[in-house]
Protein backbone atom coordinates (compact mmCIF):
# COMPACT_ATOMS: atom_id res chain seq x y z
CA UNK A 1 104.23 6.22 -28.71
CA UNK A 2 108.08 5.07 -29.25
CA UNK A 3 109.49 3.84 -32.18
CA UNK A 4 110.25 0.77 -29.55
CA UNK A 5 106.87 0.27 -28.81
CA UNK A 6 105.33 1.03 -32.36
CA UNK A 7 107.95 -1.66 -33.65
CA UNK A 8 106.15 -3.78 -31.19
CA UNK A 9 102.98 -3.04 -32.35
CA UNK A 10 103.74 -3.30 -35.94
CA UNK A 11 105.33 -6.76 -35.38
CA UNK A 12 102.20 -8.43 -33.04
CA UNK A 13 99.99 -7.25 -36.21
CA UNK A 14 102.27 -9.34 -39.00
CA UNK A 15 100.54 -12.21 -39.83
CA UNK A 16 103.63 -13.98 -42.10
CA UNK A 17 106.86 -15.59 -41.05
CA UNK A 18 105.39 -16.42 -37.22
CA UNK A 19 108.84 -18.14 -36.09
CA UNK A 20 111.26 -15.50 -37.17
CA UNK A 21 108.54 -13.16 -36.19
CA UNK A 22 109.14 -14.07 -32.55
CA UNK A 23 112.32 -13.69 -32.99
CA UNK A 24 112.24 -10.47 -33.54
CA UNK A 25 109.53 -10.09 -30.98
CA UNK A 26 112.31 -12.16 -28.48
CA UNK A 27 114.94 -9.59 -29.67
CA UNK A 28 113.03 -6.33 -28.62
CA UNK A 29 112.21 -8.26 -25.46
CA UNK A 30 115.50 -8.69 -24.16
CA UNK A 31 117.10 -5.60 -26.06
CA UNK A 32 115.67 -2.39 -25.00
CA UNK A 33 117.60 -1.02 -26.89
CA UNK A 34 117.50 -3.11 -29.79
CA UNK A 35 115.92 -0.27 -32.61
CA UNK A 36 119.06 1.42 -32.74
CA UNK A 37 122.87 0.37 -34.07
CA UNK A 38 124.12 0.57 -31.13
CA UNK A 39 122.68 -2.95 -30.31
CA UNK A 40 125.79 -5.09 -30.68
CA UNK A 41 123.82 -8.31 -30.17
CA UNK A 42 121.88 -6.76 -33.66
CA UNK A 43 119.12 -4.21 -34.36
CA UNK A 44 115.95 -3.52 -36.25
CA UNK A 45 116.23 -1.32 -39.54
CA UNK A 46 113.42 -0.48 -41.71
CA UNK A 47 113.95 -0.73 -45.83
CA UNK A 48 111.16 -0.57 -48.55
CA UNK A 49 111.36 -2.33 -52.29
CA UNK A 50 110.81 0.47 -54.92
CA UNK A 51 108.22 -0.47 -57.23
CA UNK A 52 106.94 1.05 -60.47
CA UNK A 53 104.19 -1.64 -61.06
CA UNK A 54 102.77 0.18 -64.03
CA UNK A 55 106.17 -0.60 -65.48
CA UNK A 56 106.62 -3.97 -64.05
CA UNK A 57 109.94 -2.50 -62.43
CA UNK A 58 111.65 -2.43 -59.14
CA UNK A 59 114.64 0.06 -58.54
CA UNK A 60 117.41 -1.24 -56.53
CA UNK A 61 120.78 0.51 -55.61
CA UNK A 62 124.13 -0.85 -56.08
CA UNK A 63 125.18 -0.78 -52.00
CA UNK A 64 128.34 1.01 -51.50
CA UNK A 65 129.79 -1.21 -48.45
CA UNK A 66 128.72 -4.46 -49.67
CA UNK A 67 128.90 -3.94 -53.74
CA UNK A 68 125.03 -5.68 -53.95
CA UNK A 69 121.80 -4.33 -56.01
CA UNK A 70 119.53 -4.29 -52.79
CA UNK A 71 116.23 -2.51 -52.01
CA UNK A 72 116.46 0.97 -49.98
CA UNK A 73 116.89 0.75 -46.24
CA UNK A 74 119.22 1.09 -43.32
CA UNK A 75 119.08 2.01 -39.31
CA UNK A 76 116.19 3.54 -37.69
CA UNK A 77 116.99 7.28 -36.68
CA UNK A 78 116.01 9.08 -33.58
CA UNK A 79 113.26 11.58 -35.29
CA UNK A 80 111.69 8.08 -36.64
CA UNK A 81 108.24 7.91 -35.38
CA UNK A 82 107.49 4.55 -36.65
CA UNK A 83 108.86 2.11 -38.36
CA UNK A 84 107.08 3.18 -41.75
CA UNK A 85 108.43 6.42 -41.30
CA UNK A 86 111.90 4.98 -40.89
CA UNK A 87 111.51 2.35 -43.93
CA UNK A 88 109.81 5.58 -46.23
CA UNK A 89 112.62 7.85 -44.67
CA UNK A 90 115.37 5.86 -45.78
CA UNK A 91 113.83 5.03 -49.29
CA UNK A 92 113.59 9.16 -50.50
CA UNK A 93 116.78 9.52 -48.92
CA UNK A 94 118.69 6.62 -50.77
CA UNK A 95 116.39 6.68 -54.26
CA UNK A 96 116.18 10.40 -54.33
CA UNK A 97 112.25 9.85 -55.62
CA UNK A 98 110.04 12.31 -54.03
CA UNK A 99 106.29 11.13 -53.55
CA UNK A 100 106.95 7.28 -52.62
CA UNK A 101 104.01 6.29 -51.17
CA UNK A 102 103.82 2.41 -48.69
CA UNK A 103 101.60 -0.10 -49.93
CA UNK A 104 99.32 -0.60 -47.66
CA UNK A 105 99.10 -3.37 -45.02
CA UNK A 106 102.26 -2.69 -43.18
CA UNK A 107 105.02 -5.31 -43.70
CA UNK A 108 105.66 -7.09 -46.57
CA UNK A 109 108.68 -9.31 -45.44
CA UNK A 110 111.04 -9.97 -42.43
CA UNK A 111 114.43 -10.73 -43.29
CA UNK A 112 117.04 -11.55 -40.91
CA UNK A 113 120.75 -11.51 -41.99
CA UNK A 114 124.19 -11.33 -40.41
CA UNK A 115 126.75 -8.35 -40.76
CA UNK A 116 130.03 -7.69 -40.25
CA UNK A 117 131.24 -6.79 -36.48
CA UNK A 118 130.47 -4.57 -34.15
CA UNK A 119 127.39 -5.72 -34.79
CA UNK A 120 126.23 -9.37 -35.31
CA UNK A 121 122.56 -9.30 -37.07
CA UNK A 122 120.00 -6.66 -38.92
CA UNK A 123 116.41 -7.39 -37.82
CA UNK A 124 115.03 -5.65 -41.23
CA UNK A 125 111.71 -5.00 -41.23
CA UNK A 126 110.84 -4.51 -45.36
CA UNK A 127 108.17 -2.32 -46.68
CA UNK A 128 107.03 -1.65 -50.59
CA UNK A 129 107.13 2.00 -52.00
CA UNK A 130 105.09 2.40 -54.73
CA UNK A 131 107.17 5.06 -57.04
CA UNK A 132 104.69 7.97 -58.76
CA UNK A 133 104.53 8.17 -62.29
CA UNK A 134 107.42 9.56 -63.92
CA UNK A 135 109.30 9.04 -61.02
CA UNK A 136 113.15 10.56 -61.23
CA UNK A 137 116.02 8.56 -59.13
CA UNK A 138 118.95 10.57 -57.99
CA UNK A 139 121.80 8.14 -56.63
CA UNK A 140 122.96 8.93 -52.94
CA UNK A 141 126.20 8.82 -51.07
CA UNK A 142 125.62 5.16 -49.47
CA UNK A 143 125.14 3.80 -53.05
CA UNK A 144 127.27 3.33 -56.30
CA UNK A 145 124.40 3.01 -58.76
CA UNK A 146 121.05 3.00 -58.71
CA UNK A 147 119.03 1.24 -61.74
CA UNK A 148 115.36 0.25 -62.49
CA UNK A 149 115.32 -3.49 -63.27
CA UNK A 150 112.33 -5.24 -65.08
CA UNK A 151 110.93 -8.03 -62.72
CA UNK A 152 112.51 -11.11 -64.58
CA UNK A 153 115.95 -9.17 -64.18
CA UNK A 154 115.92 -9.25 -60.50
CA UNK A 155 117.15 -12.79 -59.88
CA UNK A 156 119.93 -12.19 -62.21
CA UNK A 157 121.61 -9.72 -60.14
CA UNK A 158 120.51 -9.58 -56.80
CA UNK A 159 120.40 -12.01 -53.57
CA UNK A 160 117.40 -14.58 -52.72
CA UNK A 161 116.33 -11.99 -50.10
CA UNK A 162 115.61 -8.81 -52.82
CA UNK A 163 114.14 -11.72 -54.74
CA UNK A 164 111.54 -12.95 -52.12
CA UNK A 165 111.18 -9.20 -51.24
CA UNK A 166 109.89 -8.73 -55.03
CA UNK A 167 107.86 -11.52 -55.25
CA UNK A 168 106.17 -10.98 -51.64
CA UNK A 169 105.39 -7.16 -53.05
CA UNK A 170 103.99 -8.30 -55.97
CA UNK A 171 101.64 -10.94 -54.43
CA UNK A 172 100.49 -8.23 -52.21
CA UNK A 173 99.74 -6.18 -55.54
């Protein structure tokens, strides 16, 4: 199976958000190429919200492009199989925590959102990672910080999206 057609798939089986659901549904459909950057008319990417629930914390990194605590995510690669692999890829890669697991259930959130040319819109597709106990971060080149934030400090320093994100994860808990 693609990553095209598992994206598919994995967006049929999401129950939530049925109109921007389509949309992304209507995207792939017109854009067979629309998993990978290369999509002017916008793309898919994959990011999951770190979570240390036993600590009632989410870690978020401090994006080096646009200067924002946001969860860990970015463009689907070619050796993704699926867009869990993609979201769980780019959360080791940008938290530098080995053993992140997905919550179950596949998707917690869909969050559409414009960017700056070539490109006009990321499609993102957002996952939870449930962190292991003890879990060490290690910040990466695409980020300026990376920090653990208690629940109630979320709102105060990141967007409505992250905020949803968190509060969408921890329903699902």
């Amino acid at each position: 199976m693609s990553l095209y057609e598992d994206a598919v798939l994995t967006l049929k089986a999401y129950e939530d958000q049925p109109e921007l659901r389509r949309t992304y549904l209507d995207h792939l459909s017109a854009h067979p190429d629309g998993m990978w950057k290369a999509c002017q008319a916008g793309h898919l990417t994959a990011s999951a919200l770190v979570i240390a629930p036993e600590r009632g914390q989410v870690l978020l990194t401090l994006h080096r492009k646009l200067n924002m605590w946001l969860q860990m995510g970015g463009h689907c690669e070619p050796q993704d199989v699926s867009l869990t692999a993609a979201a769980l890829r780019e959360a080791a890669e940008e938290s530098g925590v080995s053993g992140l697991t997905l919550l179950p259930g596949g998707p917690v959130r869909l969050d559409r959102h414009p960017i700056p040319s070539p490109c006009n819109w990321h499609l993102d597709v957002q996952y939870a990672a449930l962190a292991p106990a003890g879990a060490v971060e290690a910040i990466s080149d695409e980020s300026l910080d990376l920090r653990w934030f208690g629940y109630d400090e979320v709102a105060e320093v990141a967007d409505d999206s992250v905020v949803r994100l968190m509060e969408a994860t921890r329903a699902r808990l």
